[in-house]
C-alpha atoms as a PDB file:
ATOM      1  CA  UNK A   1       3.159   5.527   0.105  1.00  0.00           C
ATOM      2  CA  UNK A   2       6.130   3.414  -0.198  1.00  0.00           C
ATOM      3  CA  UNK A   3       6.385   0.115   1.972  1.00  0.00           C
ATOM      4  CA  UNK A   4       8.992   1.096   4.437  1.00  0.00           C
ATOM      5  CA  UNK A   5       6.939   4.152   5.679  1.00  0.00           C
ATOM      6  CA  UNK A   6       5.440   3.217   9.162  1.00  0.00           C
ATOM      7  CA  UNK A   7       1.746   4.143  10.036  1.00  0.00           C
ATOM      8  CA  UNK A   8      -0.618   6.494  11.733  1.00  0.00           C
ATOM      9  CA  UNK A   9      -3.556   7.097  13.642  1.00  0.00           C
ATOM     10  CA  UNK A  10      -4.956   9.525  15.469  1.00  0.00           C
ATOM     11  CA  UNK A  11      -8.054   9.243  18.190  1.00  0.00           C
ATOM     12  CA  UNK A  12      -9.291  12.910  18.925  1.00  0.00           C
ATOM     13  CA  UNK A  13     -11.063  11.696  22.302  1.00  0.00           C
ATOM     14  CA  UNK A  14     -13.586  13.869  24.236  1.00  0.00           C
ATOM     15  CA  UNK A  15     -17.317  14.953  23.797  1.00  0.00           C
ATOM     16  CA  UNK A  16     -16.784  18.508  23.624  1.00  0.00           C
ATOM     17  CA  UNK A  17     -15.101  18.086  20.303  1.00  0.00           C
ATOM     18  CA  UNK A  18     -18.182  15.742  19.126  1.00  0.00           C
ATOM     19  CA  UNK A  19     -20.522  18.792  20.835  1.00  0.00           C
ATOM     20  CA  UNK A  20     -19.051  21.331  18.878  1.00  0.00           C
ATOM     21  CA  UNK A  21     -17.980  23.603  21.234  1.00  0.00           C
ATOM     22  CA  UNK A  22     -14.339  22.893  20.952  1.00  0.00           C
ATOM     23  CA  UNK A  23     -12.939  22.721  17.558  1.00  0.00           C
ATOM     24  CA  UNK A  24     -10.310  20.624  17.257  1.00  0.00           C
ATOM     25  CA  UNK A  25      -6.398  22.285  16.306  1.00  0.00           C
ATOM     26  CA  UNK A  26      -4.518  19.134  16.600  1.00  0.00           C
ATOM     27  CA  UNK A  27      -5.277  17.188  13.468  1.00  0.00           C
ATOM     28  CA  UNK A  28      -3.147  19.131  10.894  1.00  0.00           C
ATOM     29  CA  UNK A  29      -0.223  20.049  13.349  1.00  0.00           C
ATOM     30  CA  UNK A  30      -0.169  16.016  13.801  1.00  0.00           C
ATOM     31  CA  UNK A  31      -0.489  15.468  10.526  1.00  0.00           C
ATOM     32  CA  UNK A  32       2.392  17.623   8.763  1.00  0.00           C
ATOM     33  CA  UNK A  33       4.823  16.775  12.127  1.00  0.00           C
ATOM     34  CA  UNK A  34       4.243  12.882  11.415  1.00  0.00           C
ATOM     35  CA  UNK A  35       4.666  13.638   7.464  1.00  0.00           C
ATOM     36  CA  UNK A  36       8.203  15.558   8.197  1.00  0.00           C
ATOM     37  CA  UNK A  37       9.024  12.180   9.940  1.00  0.00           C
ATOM     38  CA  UNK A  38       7.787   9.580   6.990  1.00  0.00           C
ATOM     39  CA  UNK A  39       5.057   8.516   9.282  1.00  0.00           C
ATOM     40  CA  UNK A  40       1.883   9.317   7.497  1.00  0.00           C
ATOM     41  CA  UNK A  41      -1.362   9.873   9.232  1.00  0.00           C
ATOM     42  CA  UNK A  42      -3.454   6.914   8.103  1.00  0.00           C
ATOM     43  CA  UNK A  43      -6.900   7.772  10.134  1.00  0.00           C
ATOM     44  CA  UNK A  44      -8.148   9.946  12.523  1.00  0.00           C
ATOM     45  CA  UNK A  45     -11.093   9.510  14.563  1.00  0.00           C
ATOM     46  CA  UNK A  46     -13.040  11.357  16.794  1.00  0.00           C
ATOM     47  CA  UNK A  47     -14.851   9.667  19.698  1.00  0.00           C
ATOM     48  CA  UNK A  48     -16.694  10.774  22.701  1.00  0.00           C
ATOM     49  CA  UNK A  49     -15.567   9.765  26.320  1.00  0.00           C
ATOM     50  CA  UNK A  50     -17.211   6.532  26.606  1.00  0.00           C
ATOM     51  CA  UNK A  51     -15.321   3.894  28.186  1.00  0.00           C
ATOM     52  CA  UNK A  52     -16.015   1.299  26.064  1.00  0.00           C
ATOM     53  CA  UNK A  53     -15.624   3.122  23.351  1.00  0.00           C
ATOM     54  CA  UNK A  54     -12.248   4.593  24.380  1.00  0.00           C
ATOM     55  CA  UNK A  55     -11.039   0.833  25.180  1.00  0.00           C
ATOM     56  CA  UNK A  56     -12.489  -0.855  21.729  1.00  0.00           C
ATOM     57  CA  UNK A  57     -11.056   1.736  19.780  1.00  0.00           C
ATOM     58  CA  UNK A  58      -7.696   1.899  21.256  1.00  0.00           C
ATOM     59  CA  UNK A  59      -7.227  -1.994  21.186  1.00  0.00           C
ATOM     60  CA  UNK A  60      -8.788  -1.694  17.260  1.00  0.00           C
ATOM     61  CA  UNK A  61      -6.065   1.114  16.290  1.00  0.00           C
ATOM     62  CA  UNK A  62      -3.272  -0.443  17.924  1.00  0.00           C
ATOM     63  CA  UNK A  63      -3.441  -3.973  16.338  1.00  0.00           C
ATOM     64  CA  UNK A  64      -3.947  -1.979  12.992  1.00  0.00           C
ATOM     65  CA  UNK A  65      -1.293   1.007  12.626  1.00  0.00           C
ATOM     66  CA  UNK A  66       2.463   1.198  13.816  1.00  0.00           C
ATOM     67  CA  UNK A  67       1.681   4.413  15.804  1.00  0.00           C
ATOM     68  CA  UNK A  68      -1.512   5.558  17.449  1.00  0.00           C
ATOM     69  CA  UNK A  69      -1.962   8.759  18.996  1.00  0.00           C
ATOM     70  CA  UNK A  70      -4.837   9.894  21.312  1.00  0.00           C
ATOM     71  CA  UNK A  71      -5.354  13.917  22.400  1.00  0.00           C
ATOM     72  CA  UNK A  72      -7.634  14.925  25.047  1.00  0.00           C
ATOM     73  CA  UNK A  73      -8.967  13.218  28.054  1.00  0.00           C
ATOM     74  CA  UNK A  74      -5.758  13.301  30.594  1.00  0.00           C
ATOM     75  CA  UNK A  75      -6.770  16.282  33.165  1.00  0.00           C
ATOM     76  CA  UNK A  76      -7.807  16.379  36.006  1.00  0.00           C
ATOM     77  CA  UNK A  77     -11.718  16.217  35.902  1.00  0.00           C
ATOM     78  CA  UNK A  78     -14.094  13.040  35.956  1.00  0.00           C
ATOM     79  CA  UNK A  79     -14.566  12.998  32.473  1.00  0.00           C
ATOM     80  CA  UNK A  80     -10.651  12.974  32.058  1.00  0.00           C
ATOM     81  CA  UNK A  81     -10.580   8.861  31.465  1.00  0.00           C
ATOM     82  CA  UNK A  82      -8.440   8.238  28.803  1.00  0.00           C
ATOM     83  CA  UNK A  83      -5.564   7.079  30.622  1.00  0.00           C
ATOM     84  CA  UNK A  84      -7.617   4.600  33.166  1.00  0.00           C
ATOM     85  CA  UNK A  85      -9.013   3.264  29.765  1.00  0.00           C
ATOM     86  CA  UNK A  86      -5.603   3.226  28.088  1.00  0.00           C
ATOM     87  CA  UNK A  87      -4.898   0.686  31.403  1.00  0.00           C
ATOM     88  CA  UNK A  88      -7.961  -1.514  30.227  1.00  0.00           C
ATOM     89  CA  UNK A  89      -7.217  -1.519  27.083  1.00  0.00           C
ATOM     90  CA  UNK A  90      -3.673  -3.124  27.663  1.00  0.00           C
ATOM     91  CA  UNK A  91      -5.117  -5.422  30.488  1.00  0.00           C
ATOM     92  CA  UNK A  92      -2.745  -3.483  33.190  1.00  0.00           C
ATOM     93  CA  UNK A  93      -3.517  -1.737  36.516  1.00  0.00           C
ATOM     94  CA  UNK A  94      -3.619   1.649  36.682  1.00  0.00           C
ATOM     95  CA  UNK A  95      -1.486   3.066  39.220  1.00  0.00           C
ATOM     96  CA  UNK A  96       0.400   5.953  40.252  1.00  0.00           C
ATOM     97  CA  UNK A  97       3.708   6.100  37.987  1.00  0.00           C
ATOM     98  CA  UNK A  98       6.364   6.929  40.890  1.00  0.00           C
ATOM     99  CA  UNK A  99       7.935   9.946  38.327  1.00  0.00           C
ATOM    100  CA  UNK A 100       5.087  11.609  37.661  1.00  0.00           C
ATOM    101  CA  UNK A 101       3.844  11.373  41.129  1.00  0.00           C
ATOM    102  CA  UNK A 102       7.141  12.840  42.354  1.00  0.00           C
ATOM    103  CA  UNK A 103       7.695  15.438  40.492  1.00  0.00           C
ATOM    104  CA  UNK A 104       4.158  16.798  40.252  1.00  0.00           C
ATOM    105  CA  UNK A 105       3.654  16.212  44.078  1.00  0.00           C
ATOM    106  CA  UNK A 106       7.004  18.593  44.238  1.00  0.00           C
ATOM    107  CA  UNK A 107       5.824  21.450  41.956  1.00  0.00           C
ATOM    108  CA  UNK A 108       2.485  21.811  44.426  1.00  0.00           C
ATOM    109  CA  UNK A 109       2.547  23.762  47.660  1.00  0.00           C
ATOM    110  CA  UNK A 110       1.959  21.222  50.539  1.00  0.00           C
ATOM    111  CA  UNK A 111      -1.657  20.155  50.588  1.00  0.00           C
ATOM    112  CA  UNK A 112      -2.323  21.429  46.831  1.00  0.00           C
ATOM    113  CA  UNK A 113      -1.315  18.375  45.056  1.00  0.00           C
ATOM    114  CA  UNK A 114      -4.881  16.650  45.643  1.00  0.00           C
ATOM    115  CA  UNK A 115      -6.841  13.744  44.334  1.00  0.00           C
ATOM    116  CA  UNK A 116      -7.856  15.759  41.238  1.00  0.00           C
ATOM    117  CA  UNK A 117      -4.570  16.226  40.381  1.00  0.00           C
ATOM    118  CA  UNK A 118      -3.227  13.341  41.609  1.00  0.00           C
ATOM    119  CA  UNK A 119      -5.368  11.547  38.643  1.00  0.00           C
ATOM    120  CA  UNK A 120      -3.122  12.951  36.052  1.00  0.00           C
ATOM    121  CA  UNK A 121      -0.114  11.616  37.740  1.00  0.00           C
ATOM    122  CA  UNK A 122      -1.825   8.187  37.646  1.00  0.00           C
ATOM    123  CA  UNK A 123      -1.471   5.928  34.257  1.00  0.00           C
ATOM    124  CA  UNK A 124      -0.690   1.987  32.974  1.00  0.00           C
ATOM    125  CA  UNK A 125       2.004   0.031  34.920  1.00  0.00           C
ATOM    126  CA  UNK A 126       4.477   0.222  32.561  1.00  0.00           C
ATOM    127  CA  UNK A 127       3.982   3.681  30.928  1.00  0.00           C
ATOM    128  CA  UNK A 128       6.950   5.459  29.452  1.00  0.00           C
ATOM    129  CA  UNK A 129       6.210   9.069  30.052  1.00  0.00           C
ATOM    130  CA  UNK A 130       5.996  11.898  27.311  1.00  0.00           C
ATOM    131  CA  UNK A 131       7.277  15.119  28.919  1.00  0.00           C
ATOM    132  CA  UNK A 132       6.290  18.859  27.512  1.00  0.00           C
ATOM    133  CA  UNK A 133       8.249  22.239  28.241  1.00  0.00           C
ATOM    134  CA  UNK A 134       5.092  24.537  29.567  1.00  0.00           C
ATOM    135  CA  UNK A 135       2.942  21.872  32.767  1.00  0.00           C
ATOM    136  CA  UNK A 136       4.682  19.735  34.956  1.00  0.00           C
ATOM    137  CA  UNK A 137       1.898  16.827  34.120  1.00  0.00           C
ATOM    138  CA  UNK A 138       2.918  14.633  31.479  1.00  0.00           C
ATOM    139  CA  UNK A 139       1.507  12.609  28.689  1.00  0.00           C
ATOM    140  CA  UNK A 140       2.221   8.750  28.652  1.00  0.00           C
ATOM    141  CA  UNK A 141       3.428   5.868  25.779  1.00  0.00           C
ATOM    142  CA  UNK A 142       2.840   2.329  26.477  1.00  0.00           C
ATOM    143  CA  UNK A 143       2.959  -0.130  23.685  1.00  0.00           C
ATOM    144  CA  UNK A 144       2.976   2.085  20.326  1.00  0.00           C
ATOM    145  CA  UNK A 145       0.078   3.980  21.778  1.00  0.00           C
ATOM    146  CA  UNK A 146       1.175   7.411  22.683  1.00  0.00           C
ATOM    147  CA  UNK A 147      -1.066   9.668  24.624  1.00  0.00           C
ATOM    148  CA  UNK A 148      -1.291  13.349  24.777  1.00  0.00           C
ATOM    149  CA  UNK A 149      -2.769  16.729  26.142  1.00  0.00           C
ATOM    150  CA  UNK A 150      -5.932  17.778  24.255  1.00  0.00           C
ATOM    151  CA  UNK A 151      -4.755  21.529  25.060  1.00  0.00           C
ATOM    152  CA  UNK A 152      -2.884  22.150  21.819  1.00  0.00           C
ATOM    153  CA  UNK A 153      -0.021  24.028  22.898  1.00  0.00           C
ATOM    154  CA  UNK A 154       0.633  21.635  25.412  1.00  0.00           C
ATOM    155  CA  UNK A 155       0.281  19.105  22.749  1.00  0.00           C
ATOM    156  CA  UNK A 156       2.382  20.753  20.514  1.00  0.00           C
ATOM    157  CA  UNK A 157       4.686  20.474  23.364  1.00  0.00           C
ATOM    158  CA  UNK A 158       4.233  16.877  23.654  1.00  0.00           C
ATOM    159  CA  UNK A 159       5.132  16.074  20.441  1.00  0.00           C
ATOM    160  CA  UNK A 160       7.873  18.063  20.085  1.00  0.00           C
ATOM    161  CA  UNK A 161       9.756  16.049  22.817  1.00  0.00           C
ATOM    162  CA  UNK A 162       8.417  13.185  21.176  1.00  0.00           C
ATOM    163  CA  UNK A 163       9.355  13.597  17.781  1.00  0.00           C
ATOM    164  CA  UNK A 164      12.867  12.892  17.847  1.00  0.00           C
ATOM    165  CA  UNK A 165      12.184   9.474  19.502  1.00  0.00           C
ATOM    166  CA  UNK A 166      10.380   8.163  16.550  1.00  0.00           C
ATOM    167  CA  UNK A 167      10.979   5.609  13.898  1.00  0.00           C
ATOM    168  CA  UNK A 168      10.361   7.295  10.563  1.00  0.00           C
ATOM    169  CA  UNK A 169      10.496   6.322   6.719  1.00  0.00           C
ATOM    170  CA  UNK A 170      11.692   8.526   3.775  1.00  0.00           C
ATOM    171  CA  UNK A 171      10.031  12.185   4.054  1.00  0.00           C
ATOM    172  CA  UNK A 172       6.552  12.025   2.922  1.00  0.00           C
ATOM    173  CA  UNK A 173       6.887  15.361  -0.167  1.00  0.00           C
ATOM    174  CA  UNK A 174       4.155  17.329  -1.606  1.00  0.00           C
ATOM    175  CA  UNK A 175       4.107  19.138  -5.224  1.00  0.00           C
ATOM    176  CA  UNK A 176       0.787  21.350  -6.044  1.00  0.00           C
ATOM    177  CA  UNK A 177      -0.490  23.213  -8.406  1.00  0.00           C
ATOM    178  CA  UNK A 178      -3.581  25.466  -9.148  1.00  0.00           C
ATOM    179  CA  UNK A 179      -6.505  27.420 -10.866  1.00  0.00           C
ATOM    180  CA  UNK A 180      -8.664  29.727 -10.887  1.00  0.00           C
ATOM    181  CA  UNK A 181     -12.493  29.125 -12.329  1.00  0.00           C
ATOM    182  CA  UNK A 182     -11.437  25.171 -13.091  1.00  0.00           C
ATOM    183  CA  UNK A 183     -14.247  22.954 -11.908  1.00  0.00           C
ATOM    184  CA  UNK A 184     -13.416  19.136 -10.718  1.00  0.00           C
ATOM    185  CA  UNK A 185     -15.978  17.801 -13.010  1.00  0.00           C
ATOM    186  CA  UNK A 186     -13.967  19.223 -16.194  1.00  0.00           C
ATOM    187  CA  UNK A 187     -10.072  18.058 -15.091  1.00  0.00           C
ATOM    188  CA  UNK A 188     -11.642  14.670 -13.553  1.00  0.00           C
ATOM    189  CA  UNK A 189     -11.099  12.519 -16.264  1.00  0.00           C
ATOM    190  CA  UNK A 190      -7.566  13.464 -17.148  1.00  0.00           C
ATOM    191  CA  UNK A 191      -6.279  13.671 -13.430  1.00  0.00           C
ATOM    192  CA  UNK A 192      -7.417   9.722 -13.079  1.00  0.00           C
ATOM    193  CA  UNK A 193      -5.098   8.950 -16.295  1.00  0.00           C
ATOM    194  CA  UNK A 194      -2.460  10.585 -14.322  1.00  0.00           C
ATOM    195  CA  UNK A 195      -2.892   8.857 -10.955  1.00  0.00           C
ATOM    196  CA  UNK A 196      -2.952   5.802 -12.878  1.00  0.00           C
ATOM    197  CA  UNK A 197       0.124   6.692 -14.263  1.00  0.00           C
ATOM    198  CA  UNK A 198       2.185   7.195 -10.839  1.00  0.00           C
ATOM    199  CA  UNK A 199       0.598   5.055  -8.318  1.00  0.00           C
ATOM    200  CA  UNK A 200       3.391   5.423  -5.946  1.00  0.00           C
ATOM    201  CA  UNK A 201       1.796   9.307  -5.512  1.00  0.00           C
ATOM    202  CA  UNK A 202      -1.367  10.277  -3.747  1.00  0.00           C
ATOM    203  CA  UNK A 203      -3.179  12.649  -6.036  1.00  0.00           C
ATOM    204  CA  UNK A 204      -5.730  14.885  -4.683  1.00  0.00           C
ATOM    205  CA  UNK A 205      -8.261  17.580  -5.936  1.00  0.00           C
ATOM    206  CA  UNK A 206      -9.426  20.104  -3.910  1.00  0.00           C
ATOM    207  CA  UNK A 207     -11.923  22.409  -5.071  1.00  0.00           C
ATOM    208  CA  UNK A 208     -11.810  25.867  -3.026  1.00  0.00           C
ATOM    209  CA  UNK A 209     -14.281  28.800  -3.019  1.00  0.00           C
ATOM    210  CA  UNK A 210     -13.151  32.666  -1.973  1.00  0.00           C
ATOM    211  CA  UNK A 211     -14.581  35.873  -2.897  1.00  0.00           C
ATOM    212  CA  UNK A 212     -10.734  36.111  -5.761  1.00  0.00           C
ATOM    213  CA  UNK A 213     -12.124  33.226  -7.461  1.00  0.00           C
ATOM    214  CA  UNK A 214     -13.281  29.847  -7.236  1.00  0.00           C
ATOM    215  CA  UNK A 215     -10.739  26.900  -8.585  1.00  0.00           C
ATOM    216  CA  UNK A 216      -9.192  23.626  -7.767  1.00  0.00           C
ATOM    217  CA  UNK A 217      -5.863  22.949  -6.069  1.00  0.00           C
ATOM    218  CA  UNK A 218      -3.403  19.769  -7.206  1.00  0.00           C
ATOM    219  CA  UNK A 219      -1.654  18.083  -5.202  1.00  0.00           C
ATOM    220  CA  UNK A 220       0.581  15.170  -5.182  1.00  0.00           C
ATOM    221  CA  UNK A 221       1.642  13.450  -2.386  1.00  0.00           C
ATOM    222  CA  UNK A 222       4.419  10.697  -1.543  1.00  0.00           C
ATOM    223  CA  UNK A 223       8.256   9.868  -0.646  1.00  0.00           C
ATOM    224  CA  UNK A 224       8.771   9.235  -4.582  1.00  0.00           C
ATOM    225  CA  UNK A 225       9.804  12.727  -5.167  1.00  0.00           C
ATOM    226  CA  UNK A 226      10.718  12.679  -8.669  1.00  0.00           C
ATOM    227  CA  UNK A 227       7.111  11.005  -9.578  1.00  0.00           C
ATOM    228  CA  UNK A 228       5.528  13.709  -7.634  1.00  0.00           C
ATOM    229  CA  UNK A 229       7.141  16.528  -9.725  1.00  0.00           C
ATOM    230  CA  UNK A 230       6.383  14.465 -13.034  1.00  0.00           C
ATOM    231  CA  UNK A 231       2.871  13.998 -12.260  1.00  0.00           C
ATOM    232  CA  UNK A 232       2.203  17.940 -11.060  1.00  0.00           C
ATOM    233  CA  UNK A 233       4.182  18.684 -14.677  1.00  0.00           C
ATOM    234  CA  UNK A 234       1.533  16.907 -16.100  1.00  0.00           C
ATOM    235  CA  UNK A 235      -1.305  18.099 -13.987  1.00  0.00           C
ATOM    236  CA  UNK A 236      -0.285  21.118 -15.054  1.00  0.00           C
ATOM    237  CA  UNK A 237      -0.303  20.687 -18.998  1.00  0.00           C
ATOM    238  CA  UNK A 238      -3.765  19.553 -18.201  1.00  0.00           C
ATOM    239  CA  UNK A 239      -5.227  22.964 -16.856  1.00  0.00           C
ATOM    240  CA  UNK A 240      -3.541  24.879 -19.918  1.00  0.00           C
ATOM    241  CA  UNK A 241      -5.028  22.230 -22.117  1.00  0.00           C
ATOM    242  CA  UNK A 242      -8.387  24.107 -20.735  1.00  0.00           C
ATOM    243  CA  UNK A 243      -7.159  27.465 -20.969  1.00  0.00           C
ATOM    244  CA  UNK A 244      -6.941  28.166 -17.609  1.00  0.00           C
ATOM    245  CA  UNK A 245      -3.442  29.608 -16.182  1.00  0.00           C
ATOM    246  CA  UNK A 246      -1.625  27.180 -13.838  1.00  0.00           C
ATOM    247  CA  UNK A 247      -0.185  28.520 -10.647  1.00  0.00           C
ATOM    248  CA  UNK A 248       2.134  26.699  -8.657  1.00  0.00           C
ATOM    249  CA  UNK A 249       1.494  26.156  -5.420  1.00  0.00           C
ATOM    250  CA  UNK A 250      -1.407  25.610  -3.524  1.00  0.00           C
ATOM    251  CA  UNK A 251      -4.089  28.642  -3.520  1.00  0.00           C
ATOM    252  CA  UNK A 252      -3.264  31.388  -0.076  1.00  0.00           C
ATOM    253  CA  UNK A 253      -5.650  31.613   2.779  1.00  0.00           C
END
């Protein structure tokens, strides 16, 4: 990606993801709403809620990317830490955040706004908070850390409001191309002459497997548009140099 393009991370935090029993929806809604901006998504991680952890990581991500986000861990339950360890990981106290703590002790009926739910109204001194349009509890930036629901339509919310607050680079473009009964091993050779050929482009093969046909999607990836239509013309002359039919476009379903 070109130089000017700011960075990414992601840190999917909670052991029910690591479990299995909740599958995570964030990553690719993240991922294509940070590409529409010129941010790409360097890394994402997945860790479980471990204090330590949490705090390491966080610290790690922050001195490495331009933008880290974290989903998950902001409830209201005991195992809802990510914003205490957001605190630690800054070396701040963490306190109620006057807003928040107004406006969520005004949506509750007298009495109802307890200590559970006080806990989500509670983040780092400091924190800048992220609003959403469907819970009165917000998410929370401090530093370039930004830290959201885990729910994804609250999320989804999240970022939304978010979004437009952002410093971007050039929009991060995609070309693609495909075929049917192509395996990697056969185009492998060829596709690495063409990478070499545009390094400014991300070039990926992706082999897929459906009861239509098996095949291998192309695509090329990067804010150099014009080199990421060259190389999918090319990519394409490859497959009907192996008399397979190239379809633009990356494969449905």
């Amino acid at each position: 990606m070109a130089a000017t393009n700011p960075t990414a991370c992601l840190l999917v935090i909670g052991n029910e993801v690591l479990s299995g029993r909740t599958q995570d929806a964030n990553i690719r809604f993240l991922a294509v709403g940070l590409g529409e901006l010129g941010i790409p998504l360097r890394e994402v991680r997945v860790i479980p809620d471990v204090p330590r952890t949490i705090i390491d990581t966080v610290n790690e991500a922050r001195a490495k990317f331009d933008y880290v986000f974290t989903t998950g861990g902001i409830g209201p339950t005991h195992d809802d830490i990510t914003s205490e360890c957001v605190a630690a990981a800054f070396g701040v106290p963490w306190e109620p955040h006057p807003v928040a703590w107004a406006r969520m002790d005004r949506s509750y009926r007298q009495g109802d706004f307890n200590a559970a739910r006080q806990r989500m109204a509670t983040m780092p001194r400091g924190a800048t908070l992220i609003d959403n349009a469907l819970s009165v509890a917000p998410g929370f930036q401090i530093g370039n850390v930004y830290v959201m629901a885990g729910v994804p339509r609250v999320m989804q919310s999240m970022f939304e409001w978010l979004a437009p607050t952002l410093r971007g680079g050039p929009k991060i473009e995609s070309r693609a191309v495909h075929a049917i009964a192509l395996p990697e091993g056969v185009i492998a050779e060829g596709l690495g002459a063409i990478q070499a050929r545009y390094p400014q482009i991300d070039l990926g093969s992706y082999p897929f497997y459906r009861p239509g046909g098996n095949g291998v999607a192309l695509v090329a990836k990067g804010t150099d548009v014009a080199a990421a239509e060259a190389a999918i013309a090319e990519v394409t002359a490859l497959i009907a140099g192996f008399g397979k039919v190239p379809i633009p476009g990356e494969p449905e379903g």
